[in-house]
Protein backbone atom coordinates (compact mmCIF):
# COMPACT_ATOMS: atom_id res chain seq x y z
CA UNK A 1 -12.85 11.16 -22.87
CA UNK A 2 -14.58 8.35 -20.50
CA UNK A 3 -14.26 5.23 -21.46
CA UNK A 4 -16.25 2.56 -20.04
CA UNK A 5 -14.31 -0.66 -18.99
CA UNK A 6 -15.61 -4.03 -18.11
CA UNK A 7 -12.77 -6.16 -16.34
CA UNK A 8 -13.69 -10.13 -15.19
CA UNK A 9 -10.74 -11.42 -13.45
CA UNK A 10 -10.73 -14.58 -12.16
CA UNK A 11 -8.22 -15.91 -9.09
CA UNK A 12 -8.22 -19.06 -7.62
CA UNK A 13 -7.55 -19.55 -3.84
CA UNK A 14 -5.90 -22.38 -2.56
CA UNK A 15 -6.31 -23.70 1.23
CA UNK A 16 -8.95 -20.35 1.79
CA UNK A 17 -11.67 -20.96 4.11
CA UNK A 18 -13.43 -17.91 4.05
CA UNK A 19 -16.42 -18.67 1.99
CA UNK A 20 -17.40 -14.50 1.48
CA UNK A 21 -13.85 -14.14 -0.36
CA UNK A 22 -14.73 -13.32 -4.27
CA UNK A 23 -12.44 -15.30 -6.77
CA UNK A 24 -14.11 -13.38 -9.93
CA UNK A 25 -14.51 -9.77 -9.31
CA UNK A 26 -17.12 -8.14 -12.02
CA UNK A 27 -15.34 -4.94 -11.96
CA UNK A 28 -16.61 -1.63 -14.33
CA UNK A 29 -14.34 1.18 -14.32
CA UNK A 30 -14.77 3.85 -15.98
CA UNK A 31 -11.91 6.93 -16.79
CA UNK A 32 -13.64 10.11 -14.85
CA UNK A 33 -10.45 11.98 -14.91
CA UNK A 34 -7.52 13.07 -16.96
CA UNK A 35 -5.08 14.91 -14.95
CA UNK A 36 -1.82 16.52 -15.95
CA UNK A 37 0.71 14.79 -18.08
CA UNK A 38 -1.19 11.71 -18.80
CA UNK A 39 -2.19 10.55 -15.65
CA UNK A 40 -5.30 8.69 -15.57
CA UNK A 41 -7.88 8.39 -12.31
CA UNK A 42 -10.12 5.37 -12.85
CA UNK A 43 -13.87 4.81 -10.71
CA UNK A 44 -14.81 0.74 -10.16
CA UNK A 45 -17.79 -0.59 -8.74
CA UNK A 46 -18.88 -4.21 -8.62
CA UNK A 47 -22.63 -4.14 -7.03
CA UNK A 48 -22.56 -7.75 -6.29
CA UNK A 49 -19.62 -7.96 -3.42
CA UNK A 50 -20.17 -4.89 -3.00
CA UNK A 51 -17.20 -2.58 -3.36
CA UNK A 52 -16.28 0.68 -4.47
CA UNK A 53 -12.71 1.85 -5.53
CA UNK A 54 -10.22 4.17 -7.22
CA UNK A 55 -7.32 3.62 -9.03
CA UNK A 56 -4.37 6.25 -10.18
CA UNK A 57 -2.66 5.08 -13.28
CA UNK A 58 0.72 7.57 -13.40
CA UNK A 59 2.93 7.06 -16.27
CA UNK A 60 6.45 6.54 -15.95
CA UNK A 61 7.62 9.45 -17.06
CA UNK A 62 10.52 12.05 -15.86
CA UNK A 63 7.85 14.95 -15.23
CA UNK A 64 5.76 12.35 -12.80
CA UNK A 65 7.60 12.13 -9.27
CA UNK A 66 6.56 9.88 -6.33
CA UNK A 67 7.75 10.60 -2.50
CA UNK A 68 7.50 9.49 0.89
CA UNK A 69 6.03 11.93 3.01
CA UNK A 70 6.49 12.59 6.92
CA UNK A 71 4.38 14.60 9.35
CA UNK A 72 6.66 17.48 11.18
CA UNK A 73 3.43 18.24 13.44
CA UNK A 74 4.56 17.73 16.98
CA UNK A 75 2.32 14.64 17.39
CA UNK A 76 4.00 13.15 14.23
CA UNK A 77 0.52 13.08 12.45
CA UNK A 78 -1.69 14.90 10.01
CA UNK A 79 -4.35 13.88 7.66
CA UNK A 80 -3.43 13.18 3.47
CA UNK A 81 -5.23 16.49 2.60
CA UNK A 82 -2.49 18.50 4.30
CA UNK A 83 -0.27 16.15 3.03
CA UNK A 84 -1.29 17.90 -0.24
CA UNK A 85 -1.92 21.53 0.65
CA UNK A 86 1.76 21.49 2.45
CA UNK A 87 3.97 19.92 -0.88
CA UNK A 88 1.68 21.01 -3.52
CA UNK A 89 1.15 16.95 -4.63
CA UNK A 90 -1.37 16.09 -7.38
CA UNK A 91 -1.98 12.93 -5.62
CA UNK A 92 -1.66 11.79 -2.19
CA UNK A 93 -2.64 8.55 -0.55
CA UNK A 94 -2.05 7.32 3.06
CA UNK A 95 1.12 5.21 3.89
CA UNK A 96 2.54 2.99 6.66
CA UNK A 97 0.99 1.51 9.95
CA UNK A 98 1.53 3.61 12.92
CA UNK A 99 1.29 3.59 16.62
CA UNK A 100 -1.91 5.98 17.43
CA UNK A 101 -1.32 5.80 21.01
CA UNK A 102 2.18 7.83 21.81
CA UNK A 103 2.71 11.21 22.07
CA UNK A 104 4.44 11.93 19.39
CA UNK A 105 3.61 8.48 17.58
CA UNK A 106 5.76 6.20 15.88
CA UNK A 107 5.87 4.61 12.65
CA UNK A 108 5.32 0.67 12.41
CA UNK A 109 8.88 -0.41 11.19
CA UNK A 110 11.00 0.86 8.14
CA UNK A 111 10.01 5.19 7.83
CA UNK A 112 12.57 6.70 5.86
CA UNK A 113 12.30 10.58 4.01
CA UNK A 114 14.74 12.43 1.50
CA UNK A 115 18.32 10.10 2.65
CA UNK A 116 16.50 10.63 6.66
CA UNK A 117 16.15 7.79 8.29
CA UNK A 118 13.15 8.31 10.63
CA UNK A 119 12.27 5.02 11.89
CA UNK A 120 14.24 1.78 11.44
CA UNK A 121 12.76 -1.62 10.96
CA UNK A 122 10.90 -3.53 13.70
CA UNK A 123 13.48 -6.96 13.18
CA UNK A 124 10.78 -9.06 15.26
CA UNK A 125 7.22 -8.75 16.16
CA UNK A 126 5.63 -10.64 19.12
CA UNK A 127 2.21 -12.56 18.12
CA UNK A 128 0.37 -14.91 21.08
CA UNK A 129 3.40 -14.93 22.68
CA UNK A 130 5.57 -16.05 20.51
CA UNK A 131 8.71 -13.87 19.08
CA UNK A 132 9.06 -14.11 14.88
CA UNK A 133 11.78 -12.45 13.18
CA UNK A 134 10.12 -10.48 10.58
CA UNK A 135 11.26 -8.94 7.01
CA UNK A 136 8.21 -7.14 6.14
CA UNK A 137 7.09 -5.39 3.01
CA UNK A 138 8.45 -2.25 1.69
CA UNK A 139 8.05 0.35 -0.97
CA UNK A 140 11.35 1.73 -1.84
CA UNK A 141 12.33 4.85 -4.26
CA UNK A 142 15.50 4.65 -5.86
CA UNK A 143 17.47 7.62 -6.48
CA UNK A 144 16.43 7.49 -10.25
CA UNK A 145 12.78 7.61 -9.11
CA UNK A 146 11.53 4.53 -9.76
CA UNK A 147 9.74 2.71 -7.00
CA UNK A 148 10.77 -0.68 -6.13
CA UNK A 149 9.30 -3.59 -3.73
CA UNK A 150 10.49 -5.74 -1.61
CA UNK A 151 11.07 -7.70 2.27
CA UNK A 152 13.17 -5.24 3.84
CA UNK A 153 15.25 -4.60 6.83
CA UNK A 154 17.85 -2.60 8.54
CA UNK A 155 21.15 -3.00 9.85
CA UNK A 156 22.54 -0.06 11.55
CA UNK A 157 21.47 2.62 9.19
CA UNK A 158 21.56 0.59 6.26
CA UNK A 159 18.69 -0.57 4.26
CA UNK A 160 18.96 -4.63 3.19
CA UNK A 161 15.96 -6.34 0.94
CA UNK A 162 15.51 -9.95 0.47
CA UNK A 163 14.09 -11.28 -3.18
CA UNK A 164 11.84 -13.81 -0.47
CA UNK A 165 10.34 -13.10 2.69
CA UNK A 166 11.19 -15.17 5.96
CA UNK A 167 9.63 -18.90 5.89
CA UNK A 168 7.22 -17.57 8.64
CA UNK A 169 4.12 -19.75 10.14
CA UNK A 170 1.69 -19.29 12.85
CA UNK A 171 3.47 -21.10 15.84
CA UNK A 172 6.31 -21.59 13.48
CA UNK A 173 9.23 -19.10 13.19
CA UNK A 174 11.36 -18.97 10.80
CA UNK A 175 14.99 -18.05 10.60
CA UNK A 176 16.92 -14.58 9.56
CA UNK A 177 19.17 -15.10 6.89
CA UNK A 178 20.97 -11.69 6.60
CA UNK A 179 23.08 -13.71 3.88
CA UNK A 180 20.84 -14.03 0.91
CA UNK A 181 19.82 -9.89 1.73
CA UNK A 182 20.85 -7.45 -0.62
CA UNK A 183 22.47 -3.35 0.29
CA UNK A 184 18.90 -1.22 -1.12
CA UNK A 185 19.92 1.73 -1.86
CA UNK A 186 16.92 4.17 -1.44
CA UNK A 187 16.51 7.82 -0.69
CA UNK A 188 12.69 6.96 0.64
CA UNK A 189 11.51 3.62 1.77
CA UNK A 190 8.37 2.62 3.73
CA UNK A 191 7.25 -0.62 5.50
CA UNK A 192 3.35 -1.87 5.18
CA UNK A 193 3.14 -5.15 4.08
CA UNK A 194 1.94 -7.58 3.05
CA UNK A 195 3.11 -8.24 -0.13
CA UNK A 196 0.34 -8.97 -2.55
CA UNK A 197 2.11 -9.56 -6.02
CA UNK A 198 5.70 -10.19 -6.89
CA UNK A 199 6.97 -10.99 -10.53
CA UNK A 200 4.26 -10.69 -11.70
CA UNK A 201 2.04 -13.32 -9.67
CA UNK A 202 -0.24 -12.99 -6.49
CA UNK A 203 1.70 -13.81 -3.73
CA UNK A 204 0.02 -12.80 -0.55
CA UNK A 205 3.11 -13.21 2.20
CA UNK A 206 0.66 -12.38 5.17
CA UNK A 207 1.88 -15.26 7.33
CA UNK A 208 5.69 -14.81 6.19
CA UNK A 209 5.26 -11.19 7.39
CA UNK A 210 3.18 -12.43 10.53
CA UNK A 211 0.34 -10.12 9.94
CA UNK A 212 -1.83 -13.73 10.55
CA UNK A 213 -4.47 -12.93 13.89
CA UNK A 214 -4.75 -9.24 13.16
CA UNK A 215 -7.28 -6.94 11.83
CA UNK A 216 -5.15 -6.73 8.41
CA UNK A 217 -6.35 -10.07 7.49
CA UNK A 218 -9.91 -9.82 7.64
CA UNK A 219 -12.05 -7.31 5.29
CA UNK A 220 -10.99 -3.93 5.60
CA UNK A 221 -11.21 -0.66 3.73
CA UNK A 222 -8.15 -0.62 1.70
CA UNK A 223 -5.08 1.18 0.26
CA UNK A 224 -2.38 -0.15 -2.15
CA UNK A 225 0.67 0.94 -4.63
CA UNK A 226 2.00 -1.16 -7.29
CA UNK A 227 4.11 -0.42 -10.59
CA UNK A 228 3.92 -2.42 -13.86
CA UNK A 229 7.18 -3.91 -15.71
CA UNK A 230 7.22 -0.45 -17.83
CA UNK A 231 7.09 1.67 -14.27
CA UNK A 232 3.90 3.12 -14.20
CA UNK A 233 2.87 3.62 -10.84
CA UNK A 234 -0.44 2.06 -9.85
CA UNK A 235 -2.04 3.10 -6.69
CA UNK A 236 -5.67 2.04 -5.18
CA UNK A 237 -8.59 2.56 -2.89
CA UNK A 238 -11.18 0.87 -1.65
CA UNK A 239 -13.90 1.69 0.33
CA UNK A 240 -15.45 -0.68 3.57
CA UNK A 241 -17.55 -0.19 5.99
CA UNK A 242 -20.58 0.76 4.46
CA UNK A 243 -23.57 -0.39 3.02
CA UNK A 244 -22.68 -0.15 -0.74
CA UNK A 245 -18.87 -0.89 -0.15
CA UNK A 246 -17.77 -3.58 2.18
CA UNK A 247 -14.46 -3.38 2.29
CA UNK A 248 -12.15 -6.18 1.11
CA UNK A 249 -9.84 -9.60 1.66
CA UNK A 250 -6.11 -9.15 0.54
CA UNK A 251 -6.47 -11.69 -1.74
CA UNK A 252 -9.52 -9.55 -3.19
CA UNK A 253 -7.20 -6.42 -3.34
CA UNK A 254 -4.51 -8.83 -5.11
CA UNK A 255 -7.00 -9.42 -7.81
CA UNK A 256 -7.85 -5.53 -8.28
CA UNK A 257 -4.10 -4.49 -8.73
CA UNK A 258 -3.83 -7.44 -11.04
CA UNK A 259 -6.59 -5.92 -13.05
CA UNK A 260 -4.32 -3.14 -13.75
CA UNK A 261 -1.47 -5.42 -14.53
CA UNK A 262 0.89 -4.70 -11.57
CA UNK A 263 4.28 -6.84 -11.35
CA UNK A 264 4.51 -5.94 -7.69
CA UNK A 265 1.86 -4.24 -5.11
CA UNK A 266 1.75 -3.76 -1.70
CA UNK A 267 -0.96 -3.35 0.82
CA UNK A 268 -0.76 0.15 2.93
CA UNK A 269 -2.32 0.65 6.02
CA UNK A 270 -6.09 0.40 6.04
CA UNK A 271 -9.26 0.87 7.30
CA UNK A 272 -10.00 4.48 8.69
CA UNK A 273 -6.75 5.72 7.64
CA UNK A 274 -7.50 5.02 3.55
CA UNK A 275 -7.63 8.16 1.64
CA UNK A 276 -7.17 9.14 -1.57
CA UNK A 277 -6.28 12.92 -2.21
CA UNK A 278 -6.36 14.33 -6.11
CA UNK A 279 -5.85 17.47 -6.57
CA UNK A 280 -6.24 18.44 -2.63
CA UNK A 281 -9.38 17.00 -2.41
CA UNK A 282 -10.81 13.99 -0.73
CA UNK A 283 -11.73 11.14 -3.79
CA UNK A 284 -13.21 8.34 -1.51
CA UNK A 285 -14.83 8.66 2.10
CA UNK A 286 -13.39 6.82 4.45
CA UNK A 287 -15.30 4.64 6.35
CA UNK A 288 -17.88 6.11 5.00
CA UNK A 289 -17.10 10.02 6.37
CA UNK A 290 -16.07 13.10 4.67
CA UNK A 291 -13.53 13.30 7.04
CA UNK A 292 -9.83 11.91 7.14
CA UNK A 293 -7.77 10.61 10.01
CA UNK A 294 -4.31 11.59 10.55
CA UNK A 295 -1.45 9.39 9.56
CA UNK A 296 2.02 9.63 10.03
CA UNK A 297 2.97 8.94 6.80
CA UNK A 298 1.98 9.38 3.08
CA UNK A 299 2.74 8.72 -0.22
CA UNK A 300 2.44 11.86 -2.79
CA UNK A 301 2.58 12.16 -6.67
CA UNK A 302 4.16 15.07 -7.90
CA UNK A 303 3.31 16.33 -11.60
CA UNK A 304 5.44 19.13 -13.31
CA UNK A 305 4.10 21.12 -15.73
């Protein structure tokens, strides 16, 4: 049954310059799906910004499993709709930053796959020529199968999390406290970053995860995942690029997965890359194609009968 919801939220940004950023986002999204045990794919539009989005609402429940997916093509790519046809997932959406210019490619910090570590956390990240130590964000599945968030690391093969990010600022670094980290024990974890809400508030650690002077700050098309206190798994889409989606500001994606009550989210890799696969199709179009570029990693919803 479709139900029609209109959703004001309301944000307010403090020290934001950007005068196009939306603090109340006039959001109607409707229910045009109801896929297998109770999971829920919601349509948004708000014509004044404008954007377009999707949002997956999956239940927490023992039939509903999430994974991190890796490519095994030689180039360490392929696109979210094989993704699908290759595991069978209900719903797949693109995952971590990755380099696009090796042969094969590699994954942008922490890549790990059933107990595999694939790729182990870039510890510090150069920006105008300046070297910040970095504990970037992460989406984490514990061996129960919930999701968790966090700033992660590694050390050795081991997996550490921190409950705050490093104290990070442009032309500032700050300083790696492996003290206050925590052993996260995971059999798939992911970095992206940044961070958009933790307990429960937006938090946007951009600059503590140096993403600050990159494309990820500025308007983008958009991916995110999220889970609410009761660990339903929230994941999003939005559209840029095009004349009747623009795209949108992290803080404007905060506000969307606070819609749909999240008590953490975390922005995925964006832009070109954003897809949303239900049912081995193509939801969105990326940048405004029908097409879908080839990532390195994904994150797949897996719904028993």
């Amino acid at each position: 049954m479709l139900k029609n919801l209109l959703v004001i939220f309301t944000f307010v940004l403090i020290s934001c310059n950007r005068s196009d950023i939306h603090v109340a986002i006039n959001m109607k999204w409707k229910i045009i799906s109801d896929l297998p045990n109770n999971i829920i794919l919601y349509q948004g539009y708000d014509q004044q910004i404008p954007i377009r989005a999707w949002t997956v609402v999956v239940p927490n429940k023992k039939k509903n499993k999430v994974k991190v997916l890796v490519s095994n093509d030689s180039d360490g790519l392929d696109t979210p709709g094989n993704f699908a046809k290759a595991t069978n997932a209900l719903v797949v959406i693109n995952g971590g930053y990755f380099s696009s210019g090796q042969h094969p490619t590699h994954h942008v910090g922490l890549l790990k796959s059933d107990n595999i570590l694939h790729e182990p956390a870039s510890s510090t990240v150069i920006r105008d020529n300046i070297r910040y130590n970095v504990t970037r964000g992460a989406l984490g599945i514990l061996n129960n199968g919930d999701i968790d968030i966090g700033w992660a690391s590694t050390k050795g093969d081991s997996i550490l999390v921190w409950n705050k990010p490093i104290n990070n600022r442009p032309g500032k670094p700050g300083i790696s406290d492996f003290g206050n980290a925590k052993f996260w024990d995971v059999i798939d974890a992911m970095h992206a970053g940044p961070i958009l809400i933790s307990d429960g508030k937006i938090n946007i650690t951009s600059e503590e995860e140096v993403f600050f002077n990159t494309p990820v700050d500025g308007v983008q098309p958009r991916s995110a995942i999220g889970y609410r206190l009761n660990g339903d798994i929230v994941i999003i889409v939005v559209d840029g690029r095009q004349v009747d989606s623009r795209g949108v500001y992290l803080e404007e994606l905060a506000i969307l997965m606070s819609q749909f009550n999240c008590h953490e989210a975390l922005n995925l890799d964006g832009g070109g890359s954003s897809a949303l696969i239900i049912d081995k199709k193509l939801i969105n179009r990326p940048i405004g194609l029908n097409t879908q570029r080839e990532v390195m990693s994904s994150i797949a919803i897996f719904s028993e009968n």
